[in-house]
C-alpha atoms as a PDB file:
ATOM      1  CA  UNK A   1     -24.797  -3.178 -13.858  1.00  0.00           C
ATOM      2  CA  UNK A   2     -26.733  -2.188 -10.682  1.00  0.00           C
ATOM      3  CA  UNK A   3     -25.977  -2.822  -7.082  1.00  0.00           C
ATOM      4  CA  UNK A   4     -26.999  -1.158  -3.949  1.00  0.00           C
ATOM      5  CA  UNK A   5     -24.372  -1.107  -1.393  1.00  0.00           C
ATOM      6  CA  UNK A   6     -24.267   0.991   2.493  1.00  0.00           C
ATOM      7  CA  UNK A   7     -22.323   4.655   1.934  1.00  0.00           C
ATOM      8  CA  UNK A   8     -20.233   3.981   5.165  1.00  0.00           C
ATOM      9  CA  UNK A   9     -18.740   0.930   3.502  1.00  0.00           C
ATOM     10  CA  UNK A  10     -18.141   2.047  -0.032  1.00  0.00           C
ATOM     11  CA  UNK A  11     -16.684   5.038   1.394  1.00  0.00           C
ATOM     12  CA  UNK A  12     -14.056   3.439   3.159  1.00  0.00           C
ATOM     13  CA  UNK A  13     -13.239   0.962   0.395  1.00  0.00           C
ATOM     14  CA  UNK A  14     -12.734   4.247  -1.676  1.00  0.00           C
ATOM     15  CA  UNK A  15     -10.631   5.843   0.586  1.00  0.00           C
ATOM     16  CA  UNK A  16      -7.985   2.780   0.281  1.00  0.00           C
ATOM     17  CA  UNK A  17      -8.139   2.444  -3.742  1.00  0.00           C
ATOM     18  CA  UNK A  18      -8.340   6.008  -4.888  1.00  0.00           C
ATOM     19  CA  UNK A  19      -5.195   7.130  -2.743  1.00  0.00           C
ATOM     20  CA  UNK A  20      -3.013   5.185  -5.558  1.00  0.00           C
ATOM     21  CA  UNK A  21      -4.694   7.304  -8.191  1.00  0.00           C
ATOM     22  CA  UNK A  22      -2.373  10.459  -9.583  1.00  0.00           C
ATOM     23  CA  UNK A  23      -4.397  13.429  -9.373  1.00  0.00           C
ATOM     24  CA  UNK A  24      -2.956  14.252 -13.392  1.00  0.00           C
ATOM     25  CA  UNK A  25      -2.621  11.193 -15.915  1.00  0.00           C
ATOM     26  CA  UNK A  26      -1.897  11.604 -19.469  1.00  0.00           C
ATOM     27  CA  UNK A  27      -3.489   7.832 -20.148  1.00  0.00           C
ATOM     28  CA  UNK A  28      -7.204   8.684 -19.066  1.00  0.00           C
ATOM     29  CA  UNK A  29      -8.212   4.882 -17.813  1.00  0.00           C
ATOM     30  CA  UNK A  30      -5.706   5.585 -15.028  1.00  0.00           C
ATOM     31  CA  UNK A  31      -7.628   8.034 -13.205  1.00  0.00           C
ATOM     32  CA  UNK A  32     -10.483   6.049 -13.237  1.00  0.00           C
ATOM     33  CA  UNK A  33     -11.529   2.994 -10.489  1.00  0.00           C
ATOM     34  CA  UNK A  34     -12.620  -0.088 -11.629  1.00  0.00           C
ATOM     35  CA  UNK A  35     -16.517  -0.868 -10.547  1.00  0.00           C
ATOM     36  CA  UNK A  36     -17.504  -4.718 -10.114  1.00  0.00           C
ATOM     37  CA  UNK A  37     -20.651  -6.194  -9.587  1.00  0.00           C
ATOM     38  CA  UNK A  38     -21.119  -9.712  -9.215  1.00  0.00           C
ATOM     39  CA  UNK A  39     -22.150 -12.434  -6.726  1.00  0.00           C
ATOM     40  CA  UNK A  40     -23.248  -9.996  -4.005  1.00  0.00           C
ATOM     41  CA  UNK A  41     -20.247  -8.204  -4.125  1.00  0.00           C
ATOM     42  CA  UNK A  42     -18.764  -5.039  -5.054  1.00  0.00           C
ATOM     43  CA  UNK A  43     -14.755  -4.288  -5.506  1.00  0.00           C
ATOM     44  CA  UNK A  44     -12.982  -1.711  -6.394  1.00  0.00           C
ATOM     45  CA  UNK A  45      -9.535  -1.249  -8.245  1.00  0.00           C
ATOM     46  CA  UNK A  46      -7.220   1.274  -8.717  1.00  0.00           C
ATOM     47  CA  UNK A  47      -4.030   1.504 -10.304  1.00  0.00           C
ATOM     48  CA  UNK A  48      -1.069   3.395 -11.602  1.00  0.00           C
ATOM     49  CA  UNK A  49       0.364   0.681 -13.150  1.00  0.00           C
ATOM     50  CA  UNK A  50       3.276   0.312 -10.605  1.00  0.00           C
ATOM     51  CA  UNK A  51       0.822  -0.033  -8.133  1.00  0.00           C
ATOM     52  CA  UNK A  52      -2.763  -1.466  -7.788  1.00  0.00           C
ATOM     53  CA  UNK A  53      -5.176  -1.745  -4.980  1.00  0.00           C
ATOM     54  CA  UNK A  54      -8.393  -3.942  -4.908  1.00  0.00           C
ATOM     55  CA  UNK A  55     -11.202  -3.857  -2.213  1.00  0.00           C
ATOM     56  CA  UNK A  56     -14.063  -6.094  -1.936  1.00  0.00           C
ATOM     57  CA  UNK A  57     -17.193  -5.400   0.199  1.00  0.00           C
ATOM     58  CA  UNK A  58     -20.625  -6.870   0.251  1.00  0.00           C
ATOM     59  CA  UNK A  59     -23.288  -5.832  -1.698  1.00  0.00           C
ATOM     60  CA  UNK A  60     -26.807  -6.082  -3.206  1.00  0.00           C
ATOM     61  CA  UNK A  61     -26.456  -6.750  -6.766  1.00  0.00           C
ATOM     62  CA  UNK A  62     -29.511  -6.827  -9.510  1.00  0.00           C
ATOM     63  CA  UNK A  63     -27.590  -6.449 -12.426  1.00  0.00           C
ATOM     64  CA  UNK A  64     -23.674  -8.179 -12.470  1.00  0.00           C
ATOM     65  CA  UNK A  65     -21.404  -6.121 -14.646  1.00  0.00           C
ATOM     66  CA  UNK A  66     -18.394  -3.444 -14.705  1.00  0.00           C
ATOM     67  CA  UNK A  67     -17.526  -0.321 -15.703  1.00  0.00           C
ATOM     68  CA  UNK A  68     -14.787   2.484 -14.684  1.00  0.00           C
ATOM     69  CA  UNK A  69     -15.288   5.833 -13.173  1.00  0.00           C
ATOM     70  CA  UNK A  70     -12.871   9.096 -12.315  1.00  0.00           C
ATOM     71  CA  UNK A  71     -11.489   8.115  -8.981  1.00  0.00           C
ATOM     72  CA  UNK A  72     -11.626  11.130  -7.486  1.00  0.00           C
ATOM     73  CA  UNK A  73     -14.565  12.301  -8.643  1.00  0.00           C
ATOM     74  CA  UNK A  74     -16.449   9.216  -7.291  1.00  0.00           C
ATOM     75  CA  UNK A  75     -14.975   9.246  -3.579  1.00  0.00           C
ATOM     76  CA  UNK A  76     -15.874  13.298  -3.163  1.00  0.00           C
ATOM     77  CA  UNK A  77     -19.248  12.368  -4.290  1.00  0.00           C
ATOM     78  CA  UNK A  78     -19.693   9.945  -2.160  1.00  0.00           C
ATOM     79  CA  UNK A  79     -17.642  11.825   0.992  1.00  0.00           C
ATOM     80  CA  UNK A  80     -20.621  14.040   0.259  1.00  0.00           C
ATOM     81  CA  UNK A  81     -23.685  12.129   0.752  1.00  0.00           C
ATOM     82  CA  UNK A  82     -25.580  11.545   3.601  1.00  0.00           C
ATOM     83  CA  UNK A  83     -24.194   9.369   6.780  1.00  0.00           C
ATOM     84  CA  UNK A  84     -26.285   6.010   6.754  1.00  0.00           C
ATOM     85  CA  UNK A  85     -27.869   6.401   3.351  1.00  0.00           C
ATOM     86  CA  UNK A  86     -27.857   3.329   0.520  1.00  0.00           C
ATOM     87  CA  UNK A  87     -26.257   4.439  -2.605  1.00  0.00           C
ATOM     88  CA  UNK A  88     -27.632   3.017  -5.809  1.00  0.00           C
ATOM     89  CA  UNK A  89     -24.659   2.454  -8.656  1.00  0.00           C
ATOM     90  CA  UNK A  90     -26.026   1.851 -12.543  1.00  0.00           C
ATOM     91  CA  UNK A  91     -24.284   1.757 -15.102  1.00  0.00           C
ATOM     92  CA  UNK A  92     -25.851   2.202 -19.526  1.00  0.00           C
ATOM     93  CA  UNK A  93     -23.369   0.409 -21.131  1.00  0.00           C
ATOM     94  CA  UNK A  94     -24.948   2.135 -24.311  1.00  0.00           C
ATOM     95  CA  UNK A  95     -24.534   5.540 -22.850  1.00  0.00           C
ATOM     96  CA  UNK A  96     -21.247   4.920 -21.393  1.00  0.00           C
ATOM     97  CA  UNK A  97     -22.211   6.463 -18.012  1.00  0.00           C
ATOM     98  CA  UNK A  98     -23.098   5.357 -14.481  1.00  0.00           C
ATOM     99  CA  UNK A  99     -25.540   6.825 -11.906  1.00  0.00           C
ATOM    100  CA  UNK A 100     -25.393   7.593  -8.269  1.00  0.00           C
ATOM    101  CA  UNK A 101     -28.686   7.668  -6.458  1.00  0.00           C
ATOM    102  CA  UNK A 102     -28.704   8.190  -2.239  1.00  0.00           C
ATOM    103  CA  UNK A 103     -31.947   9.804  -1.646  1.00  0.00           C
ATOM    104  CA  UNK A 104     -32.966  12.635  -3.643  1.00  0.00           C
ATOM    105  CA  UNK A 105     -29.299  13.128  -4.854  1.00  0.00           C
ATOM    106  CA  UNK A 106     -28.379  11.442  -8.025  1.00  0.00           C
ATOM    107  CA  UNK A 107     -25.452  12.428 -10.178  1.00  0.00           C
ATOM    108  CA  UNK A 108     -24.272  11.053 -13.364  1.00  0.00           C
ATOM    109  CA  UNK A 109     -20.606  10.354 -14.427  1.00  0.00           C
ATOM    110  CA  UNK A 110     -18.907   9.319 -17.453  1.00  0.00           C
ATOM    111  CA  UNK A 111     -17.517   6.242 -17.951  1.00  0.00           C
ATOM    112  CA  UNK A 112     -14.622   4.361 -19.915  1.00  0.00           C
ATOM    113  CA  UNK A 113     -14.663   0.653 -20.992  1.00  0.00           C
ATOM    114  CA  UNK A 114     -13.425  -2.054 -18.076  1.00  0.00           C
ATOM    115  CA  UNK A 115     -11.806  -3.604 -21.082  1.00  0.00           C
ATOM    116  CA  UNK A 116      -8.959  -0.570 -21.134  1.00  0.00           C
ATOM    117  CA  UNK A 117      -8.509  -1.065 -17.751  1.00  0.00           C
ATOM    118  CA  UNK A 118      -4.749  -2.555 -17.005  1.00  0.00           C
ATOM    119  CA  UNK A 119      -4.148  -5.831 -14.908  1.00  0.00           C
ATOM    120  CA  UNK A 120      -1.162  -5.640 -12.529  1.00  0.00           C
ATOM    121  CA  UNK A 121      -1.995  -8.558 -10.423  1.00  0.00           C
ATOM    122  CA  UNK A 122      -1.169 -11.236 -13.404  1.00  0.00           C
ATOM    123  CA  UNK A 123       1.261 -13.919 -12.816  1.00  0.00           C
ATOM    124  CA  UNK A 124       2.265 -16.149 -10.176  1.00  0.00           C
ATOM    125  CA  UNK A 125       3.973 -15.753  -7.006  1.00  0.00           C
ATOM    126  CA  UNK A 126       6.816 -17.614  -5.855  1.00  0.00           C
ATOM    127  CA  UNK A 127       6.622 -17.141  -2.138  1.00  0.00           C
ATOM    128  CA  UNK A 128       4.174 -16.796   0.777  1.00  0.00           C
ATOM    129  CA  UNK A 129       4.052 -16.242   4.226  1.00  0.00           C
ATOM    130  CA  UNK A 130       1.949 -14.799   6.856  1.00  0.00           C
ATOM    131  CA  UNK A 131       3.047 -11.804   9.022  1.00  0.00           C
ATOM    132  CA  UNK A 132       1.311 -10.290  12.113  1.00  0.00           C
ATOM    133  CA  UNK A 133      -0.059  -6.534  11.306  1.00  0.00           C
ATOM    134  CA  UNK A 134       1.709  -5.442  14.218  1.00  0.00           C
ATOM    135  CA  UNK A 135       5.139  -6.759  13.082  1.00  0.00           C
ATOM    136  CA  UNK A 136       4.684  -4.929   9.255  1.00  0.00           C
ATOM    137  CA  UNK A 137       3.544  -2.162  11.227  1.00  0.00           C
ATOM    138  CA  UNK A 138       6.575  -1.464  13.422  1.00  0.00           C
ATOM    139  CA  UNK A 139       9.215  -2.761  10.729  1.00  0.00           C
ATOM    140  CA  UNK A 140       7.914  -0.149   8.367  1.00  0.00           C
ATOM    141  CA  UNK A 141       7.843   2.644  11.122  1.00  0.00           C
ATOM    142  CA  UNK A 142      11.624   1.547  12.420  1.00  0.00           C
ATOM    143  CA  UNK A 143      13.060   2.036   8.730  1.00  0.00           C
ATOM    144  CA  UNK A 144      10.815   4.248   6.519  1.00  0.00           C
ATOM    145  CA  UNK A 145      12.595   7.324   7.811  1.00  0.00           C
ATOM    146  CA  UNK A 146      15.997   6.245   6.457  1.00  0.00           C
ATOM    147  CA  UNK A 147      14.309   5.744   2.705  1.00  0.00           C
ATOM    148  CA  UNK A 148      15.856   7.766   0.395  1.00  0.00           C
ATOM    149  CA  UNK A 149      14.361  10.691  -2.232  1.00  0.00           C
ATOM    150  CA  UNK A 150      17.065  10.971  -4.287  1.00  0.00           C
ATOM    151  CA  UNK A 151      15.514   9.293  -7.803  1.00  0.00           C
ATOM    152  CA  UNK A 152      19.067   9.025  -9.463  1.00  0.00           C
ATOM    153  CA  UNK A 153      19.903   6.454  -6.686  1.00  0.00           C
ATOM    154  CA  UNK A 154      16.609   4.572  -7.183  1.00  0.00           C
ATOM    155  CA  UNK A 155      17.656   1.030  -5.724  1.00  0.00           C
ATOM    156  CA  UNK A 156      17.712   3.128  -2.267  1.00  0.00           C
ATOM    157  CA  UNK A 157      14.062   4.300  -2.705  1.00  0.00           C
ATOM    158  CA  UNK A 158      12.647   1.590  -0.711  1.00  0.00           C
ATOM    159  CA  UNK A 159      12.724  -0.790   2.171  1.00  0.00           C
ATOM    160  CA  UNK A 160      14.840  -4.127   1.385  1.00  0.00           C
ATOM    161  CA  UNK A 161      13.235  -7.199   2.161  1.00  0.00           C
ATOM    162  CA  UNK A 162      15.537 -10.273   2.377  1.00  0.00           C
ATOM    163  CA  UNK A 163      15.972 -13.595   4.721  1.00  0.00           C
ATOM    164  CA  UNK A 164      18.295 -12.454   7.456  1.00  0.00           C
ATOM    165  CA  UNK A 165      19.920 -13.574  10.740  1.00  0.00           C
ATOM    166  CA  UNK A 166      22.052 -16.700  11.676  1.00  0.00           C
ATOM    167  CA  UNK A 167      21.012 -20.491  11.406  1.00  0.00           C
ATOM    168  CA  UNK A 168      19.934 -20.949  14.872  1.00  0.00           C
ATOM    169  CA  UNK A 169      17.819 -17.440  14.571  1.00  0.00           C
ATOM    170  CA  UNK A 170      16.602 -16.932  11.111  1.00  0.00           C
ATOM    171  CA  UNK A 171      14.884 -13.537  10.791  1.00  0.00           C
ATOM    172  CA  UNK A 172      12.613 -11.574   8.300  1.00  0.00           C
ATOM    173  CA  UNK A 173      15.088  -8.447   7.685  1.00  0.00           C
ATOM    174  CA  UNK A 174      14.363  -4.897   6.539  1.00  0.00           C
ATOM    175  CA  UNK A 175      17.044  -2.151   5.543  1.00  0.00           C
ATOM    176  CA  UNK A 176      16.331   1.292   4.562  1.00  0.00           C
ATOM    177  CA  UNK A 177      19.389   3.982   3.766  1.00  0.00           C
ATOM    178  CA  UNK A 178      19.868   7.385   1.990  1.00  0.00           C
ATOM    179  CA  UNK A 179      23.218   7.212   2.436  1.00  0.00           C
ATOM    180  CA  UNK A 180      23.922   9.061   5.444  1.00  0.00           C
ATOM    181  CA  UNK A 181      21.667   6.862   7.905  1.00  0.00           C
ATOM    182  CA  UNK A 182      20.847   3.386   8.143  1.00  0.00           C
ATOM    183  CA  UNK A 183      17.887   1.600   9.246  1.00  0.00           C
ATOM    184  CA  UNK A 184      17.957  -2.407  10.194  1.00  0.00           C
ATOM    185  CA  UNK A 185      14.651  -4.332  11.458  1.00  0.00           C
ATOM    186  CA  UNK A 186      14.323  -7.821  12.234  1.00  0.00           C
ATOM    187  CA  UNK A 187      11.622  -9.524  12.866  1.00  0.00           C
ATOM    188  CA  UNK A 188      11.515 -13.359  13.479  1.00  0.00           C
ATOM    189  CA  UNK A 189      11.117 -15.639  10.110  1.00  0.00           C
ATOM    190  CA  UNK A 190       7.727 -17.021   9.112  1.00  0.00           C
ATOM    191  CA  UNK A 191       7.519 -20.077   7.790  1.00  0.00           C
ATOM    192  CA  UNK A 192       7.925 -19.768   3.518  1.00  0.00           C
ATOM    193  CA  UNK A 193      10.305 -16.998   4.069  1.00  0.00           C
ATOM    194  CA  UNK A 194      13.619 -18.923   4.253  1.00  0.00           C
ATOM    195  CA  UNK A 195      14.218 -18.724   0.785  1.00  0.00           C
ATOM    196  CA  UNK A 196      12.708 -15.745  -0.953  1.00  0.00           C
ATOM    197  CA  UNK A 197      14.816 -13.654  -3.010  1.00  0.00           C
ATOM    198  CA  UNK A 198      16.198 -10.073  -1.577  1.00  0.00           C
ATOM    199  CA  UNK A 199      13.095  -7.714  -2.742  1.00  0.00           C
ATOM    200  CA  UNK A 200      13.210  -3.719  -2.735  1.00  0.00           C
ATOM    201  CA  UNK A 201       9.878  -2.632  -1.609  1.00  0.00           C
ATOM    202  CA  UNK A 202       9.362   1.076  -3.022  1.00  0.00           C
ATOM    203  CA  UNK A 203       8.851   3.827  -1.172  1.00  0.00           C
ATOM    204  CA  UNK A 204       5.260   4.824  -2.142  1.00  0.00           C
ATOM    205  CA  UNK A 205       3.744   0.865  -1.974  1.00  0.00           C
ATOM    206  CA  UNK A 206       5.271   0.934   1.855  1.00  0.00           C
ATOM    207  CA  UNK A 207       3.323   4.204   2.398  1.00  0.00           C
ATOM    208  CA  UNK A 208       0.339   2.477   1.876  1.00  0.00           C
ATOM    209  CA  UNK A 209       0.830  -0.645   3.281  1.00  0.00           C
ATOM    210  CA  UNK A 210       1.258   1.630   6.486  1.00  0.00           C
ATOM    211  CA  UNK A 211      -2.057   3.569   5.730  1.00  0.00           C
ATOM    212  CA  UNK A 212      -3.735  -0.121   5.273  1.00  0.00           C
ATOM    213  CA  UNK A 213      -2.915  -1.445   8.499  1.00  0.00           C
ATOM    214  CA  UNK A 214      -5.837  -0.816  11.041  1.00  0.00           C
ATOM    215  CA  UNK A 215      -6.010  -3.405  12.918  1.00  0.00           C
ATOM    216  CA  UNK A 216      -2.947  -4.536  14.681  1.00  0.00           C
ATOM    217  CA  UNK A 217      -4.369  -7.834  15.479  1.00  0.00           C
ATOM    218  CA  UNK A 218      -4.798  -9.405  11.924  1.00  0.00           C
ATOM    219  CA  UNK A 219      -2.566 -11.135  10.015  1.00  0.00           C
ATOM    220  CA  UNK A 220      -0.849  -9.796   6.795  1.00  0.00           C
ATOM    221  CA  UNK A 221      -0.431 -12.627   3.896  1.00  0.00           C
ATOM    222  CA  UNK A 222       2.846 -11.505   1.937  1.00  0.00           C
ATOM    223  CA  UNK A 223       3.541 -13.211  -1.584  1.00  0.00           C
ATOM    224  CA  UNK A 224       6.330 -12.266  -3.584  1.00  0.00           C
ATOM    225  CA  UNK A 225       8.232 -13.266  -6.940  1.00  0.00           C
ATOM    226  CA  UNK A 226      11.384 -11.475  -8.445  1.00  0.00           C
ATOM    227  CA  UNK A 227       9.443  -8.772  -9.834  1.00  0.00           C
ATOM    228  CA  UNK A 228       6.172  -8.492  -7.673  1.00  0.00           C
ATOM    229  CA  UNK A 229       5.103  -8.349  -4.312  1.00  0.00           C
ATOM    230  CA  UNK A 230       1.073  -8.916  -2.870  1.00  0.00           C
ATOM    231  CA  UNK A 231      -0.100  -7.975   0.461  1.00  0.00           C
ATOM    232  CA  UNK A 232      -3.167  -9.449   1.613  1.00  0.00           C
ATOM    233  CA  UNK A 233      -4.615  -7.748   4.399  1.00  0.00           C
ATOM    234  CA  UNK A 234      -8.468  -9.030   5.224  1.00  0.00           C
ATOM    235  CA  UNK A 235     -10.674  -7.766   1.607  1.00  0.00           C
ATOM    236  CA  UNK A 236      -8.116  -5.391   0.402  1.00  0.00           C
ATOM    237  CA  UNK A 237      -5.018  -6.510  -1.793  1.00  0.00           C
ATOM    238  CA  UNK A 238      -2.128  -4.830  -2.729  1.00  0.00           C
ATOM    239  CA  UNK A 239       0.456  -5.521  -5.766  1.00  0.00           C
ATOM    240  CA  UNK A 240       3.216  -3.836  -6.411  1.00  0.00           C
ATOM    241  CA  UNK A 241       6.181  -3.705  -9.069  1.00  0.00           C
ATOM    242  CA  UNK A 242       9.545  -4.056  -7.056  1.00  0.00           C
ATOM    243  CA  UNK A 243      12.538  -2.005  -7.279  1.00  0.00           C
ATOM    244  CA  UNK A 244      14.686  -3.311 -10.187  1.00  0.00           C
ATOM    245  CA  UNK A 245      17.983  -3.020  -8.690  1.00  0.00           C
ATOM    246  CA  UNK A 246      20.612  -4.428  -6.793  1.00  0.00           C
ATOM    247  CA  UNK A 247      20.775  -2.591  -3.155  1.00  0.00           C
ATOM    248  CA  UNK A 248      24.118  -2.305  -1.534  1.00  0.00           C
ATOM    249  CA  UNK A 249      26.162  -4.089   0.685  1.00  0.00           C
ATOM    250  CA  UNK A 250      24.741  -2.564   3.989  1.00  0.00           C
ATOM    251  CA  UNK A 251      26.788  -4.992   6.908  1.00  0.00           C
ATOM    252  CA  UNK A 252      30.621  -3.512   5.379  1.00  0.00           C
ATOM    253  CA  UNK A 253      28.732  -0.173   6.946  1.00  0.00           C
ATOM    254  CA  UNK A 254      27.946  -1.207  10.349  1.00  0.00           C
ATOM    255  CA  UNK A 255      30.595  -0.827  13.280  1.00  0.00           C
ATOM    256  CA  UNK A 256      31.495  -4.135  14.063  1.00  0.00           C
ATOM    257  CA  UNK A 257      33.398  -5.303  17.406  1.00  0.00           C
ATOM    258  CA  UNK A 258      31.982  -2.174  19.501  1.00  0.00           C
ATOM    259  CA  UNK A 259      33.421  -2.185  22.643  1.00  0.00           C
ATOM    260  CA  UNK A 260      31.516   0.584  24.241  1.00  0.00           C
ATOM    261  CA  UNK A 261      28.566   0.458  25.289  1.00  0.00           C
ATOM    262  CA  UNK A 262      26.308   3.480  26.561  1.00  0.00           C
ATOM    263  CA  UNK A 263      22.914   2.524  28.730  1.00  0.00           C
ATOM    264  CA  UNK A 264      20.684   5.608  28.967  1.00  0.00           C
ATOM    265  CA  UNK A 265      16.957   5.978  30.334  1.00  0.00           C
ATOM    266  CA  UNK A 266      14.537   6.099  26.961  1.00  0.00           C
ATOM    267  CA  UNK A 267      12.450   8.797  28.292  1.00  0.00           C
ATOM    268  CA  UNK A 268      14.998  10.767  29.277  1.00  0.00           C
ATOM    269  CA  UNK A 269      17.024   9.952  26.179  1.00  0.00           C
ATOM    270  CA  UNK A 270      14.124  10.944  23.769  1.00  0.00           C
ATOM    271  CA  UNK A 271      13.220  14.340  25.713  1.00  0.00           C
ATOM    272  CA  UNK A 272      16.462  15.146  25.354  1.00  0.00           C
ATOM    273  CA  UNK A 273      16.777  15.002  21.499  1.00  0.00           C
ATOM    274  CA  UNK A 274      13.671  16.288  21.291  1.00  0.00           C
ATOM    275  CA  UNK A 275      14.428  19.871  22.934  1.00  0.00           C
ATOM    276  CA  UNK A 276      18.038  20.253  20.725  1.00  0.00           C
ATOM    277  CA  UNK A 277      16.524  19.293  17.367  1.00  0.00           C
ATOM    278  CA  UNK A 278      14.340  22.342  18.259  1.00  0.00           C
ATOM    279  CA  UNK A 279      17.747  24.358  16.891  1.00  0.00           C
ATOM    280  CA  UNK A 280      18.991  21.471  14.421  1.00  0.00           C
ATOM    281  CA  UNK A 281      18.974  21.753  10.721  1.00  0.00           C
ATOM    282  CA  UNK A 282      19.022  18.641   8.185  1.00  0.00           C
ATOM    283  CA  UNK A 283      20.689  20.431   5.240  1.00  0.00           C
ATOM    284  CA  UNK A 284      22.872  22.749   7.839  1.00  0.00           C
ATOM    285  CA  UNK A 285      26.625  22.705   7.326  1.00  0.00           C
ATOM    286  CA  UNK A 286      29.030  24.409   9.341  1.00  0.00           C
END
C-alpha cells in the first residue's frame, strides 16, 4: 500500500475514529485503526467491538492495499507534523510495518494483519430514516444529562429511541432516566420511523454522535435493526451494538392531569438556578 493524502484532512478523520479506541486493550488488534487504500480513497476504522467508526477522505493512491496501525500512536504523530504538509503512508506487507513520510520526518510503526481486524458493521438494517443534524443535536443535549452511570441498571445507560406521540402527531421520541430525573424529547417523525422497534442507544455511542455533529445544517441518515444502530453523517459512519434490555415504563412516572401551571421569564428563571446551585450538592442529604 501507498497513498499520499493532505495532513489537515487525515488529521481530522483521525480525530473522529481513534476517540472509540481504549487507551488499554488486552486483544492487541483493538488498539489499532484500520488503513485503506483504494480507488483514490483513504478510510479509516476503529473499533471496540461495541462500537466502530469509519471515515473516508480523498486521496492519492499508488499502491491499493490495507494494513492496521496503534491508534493512538498514529493520530499524535500526525498532530505533530507540520500544518499544510502531504503525508506519505507505505506499508511492507513482508515487514509488517508502515511508514510515515511529511518532509524530512519519517517514522516507522508496526503493524498487525487487516485480516484480525473485527467487522461490526455486518448485517442488515431494518429501518431508515433521515434526521436533520440540528434535531439529533438538541434531542441528545435535552436528555443526555438524565443518562444513568449506575452499570447494575444497564437498560438505563442510554437514550431510548422509540415511535412516540398520538395518531394525528406522530413523533420521533427520546427518554433518558437514572431514576431520580427524567428526560423526554420529541421531535417530529420522519418518514421510515413509524414502525421501528423501541432501541436503547448507549451512553458512550450518543457521546459521539454529539462530538460528530459539526454542521447543524446536514442531514443525519439513521438505520437501525433490533440489535444495531448506523448513523450516517456525510463520510463518517457510525455502528453501534444497542442496549439489550427492556427500559421501563416511563409515562406511569409523569404527573398527569396538572392543574397548575407556573409561567416564568427563561432568563430570569435560569440566572436564578444558576446562583443557588452555587451552594447545592448532588449526593447531599439532609
Amino acid at each position: 500500500m501507498k497513498v499520499t493524502v493532505e495532513r489537515a484532512q487525515l488529521l481530522k478523520s483521525l480525530g473522529h475514529v481513534h476517540r472509540v479506541v481504549e487507551r488499554r486493550n488486552t486483544i492487541p488488534i483493538l488498539g489499532n485503526v484500520l488503513v485503506r487504500a483504494e480507488n483514490a480513497r483513504l478510510s479509516l476504522r476503529a473499533t471496540d467491538l461495541d462500537l466502530e467508526v469509519t471515515e473516508t477522505l480523498a486521496a492519492e493512491t499508488a499502491t491499493a492495499g490495507a494494513t492496521t496501525v496503534p491508534a493512538h500512536m498514529f493520530y499524535d504523530i500526525v498532530r505533530k507534523l507540520p500544518d499544510g504538509s502531504q503525508i506519505v503512508l507505505e506499508s511492507d506487507g513482508e515487514r509488517a510495518v508502515l511508514a510515515i513520510r511529511a518532509g524530512r520526518s519519517k517514522f516507522t510503526l508496526q503493524t498487525l494483519p487487516e485480516s484480525d481486524f473485527p467487522d461490526l458493521a455486518a448485517g442488515d438494517m431494518t429501518h431508515a430514516f433521515g434526521v436533520p443534524a440540528k434535531d439529533i443535536k438538541s434531542l441528545i443535549d435535552r436528555t443526555q444529562f438524565a443518562i444513568s452511570t449506575e452499570e447494575t441498571r444497564y437498560y438505563l445507560n442510554g437514550i431510548y429511541l422509540h415511535a412516540g406521540g398520538t395518531a394525528k402527531q406522530p413523533s420521533l421520541r427520546a427518554v433518558a432516566t437514572d431514576g431520580h430525573r427524567l428526560a423526554q424529547v420529541d421531535l417530529p417523525q420522519p418518514a421510515g420511523a413509524a414502525e421501528m422497534p423501541g432501541v436503547i442507544v448507549p451512553r458512550k455511542t450518543v457521546g459521539e454522535v454529539q462530538r460528530l455533529i459539526e454542521d447543524n445544517d446536514s442531514e443525519i441518515r439513521i438505520e437501525l435493526s433490533q440489535g444495531k444502530i448506523r448513523f450516517t453523517l456525510g463520510q463518517v459512519v457510525l455502528t453501534s451494538k444497542l442496549i439489550d434490555g427492556t427500559f421501563p415504563d416511563y409515562g406511569r412516572v409523569i404527573p398527569q392531569n396538572n392543574d397548575k401551571e407556573l409561567i416564568v421569564d427563561k432568563a430570569d428563571f435560569a440566572a436564578a438556578v444558576d446562583r443557588v446551585s452555587t451552594i447545592s450538592s448532588e449526593r447531599g442529604t439532609i
